[in-house]
Protein backbone atom coordinates (compact mmCIF):
# COMPACT_ATOMS: atom_id res chain seq x y z
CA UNK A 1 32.23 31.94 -13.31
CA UNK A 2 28.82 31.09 -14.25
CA UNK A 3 29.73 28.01 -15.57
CA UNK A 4 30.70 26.80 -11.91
CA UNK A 5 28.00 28.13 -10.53
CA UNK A 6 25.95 25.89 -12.90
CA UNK A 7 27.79 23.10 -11.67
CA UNK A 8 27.23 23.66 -8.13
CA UNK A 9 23.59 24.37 -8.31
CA UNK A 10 23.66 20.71 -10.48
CA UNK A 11 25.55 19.26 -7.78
CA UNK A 12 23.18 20.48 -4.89
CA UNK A 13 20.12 19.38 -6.76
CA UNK A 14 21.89 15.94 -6.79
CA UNK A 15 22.64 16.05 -3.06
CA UNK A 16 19.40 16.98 -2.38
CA UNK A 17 16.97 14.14 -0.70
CA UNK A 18 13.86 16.23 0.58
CA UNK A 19 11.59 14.30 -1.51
CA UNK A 20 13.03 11.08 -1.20
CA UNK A 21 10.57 9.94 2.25
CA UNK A 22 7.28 10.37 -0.03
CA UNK A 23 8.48 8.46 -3.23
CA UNK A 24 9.02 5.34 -0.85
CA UNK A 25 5.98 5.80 1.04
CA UNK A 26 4.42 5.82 -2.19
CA UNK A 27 5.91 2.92 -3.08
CA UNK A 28 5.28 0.78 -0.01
CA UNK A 29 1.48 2.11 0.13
CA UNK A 30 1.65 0.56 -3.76
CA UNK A 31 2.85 -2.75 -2.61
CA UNK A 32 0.62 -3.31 -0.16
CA UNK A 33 -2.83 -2.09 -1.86
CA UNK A 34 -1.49 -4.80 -4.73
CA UNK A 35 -0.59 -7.34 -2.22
CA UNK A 36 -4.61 -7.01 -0.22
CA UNK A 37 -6.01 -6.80 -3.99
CA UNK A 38 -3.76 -10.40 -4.44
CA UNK A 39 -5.30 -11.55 -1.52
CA UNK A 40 -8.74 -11.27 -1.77
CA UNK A 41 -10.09 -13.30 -3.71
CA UNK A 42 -8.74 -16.40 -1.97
CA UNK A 43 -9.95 -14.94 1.24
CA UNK A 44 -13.53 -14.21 0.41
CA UNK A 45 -14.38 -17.74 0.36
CA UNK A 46 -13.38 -17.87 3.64
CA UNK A 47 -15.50 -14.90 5.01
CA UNK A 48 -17.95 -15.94 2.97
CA UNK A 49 -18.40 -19.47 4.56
CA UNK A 50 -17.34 -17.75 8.37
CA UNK A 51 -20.90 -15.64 7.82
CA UNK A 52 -22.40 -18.48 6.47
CA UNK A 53 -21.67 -20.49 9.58
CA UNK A 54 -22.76 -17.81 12.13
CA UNK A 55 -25.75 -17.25 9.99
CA UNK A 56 -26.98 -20.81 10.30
CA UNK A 57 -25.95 -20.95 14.06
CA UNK A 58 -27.95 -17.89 15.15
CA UNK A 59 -30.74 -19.08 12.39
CA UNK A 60 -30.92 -22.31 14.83
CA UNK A 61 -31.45 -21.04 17.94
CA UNK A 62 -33.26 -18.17 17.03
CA UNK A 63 -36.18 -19.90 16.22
């Protein structure tokens, strides 16, 4: 009798999907902090020479 009780415990543990939502959230929150981290550096150029440009502009007719 214990014996199938084992088994059924074993086969509601395997059933059981509580915990299931956070290890995919965790997942997609990984991809996409590796995805910005994969983007950055190509895009910081870009701010960079955006600020660059609006610096000079207001520098301009500022003075």
């Amino acid at each position: 009798m214990k014996r199938i009780q084992e088994c059924i415990l074993k086969l509601k543990v395997w059933k059981d999907t509580s915990g299931q939502d956070l290890v995919e959230y965790a997942l997609a929150a990984g991809l996409v902090a590796v995805a910005a981290v994969a983007c950055m550096p190509g895009l910081s150029g870009t701010v960079n020479n955006v600020f660059t440009k609006i610096g000079s502009i207001i520098e301009t007719n500022v003075h």
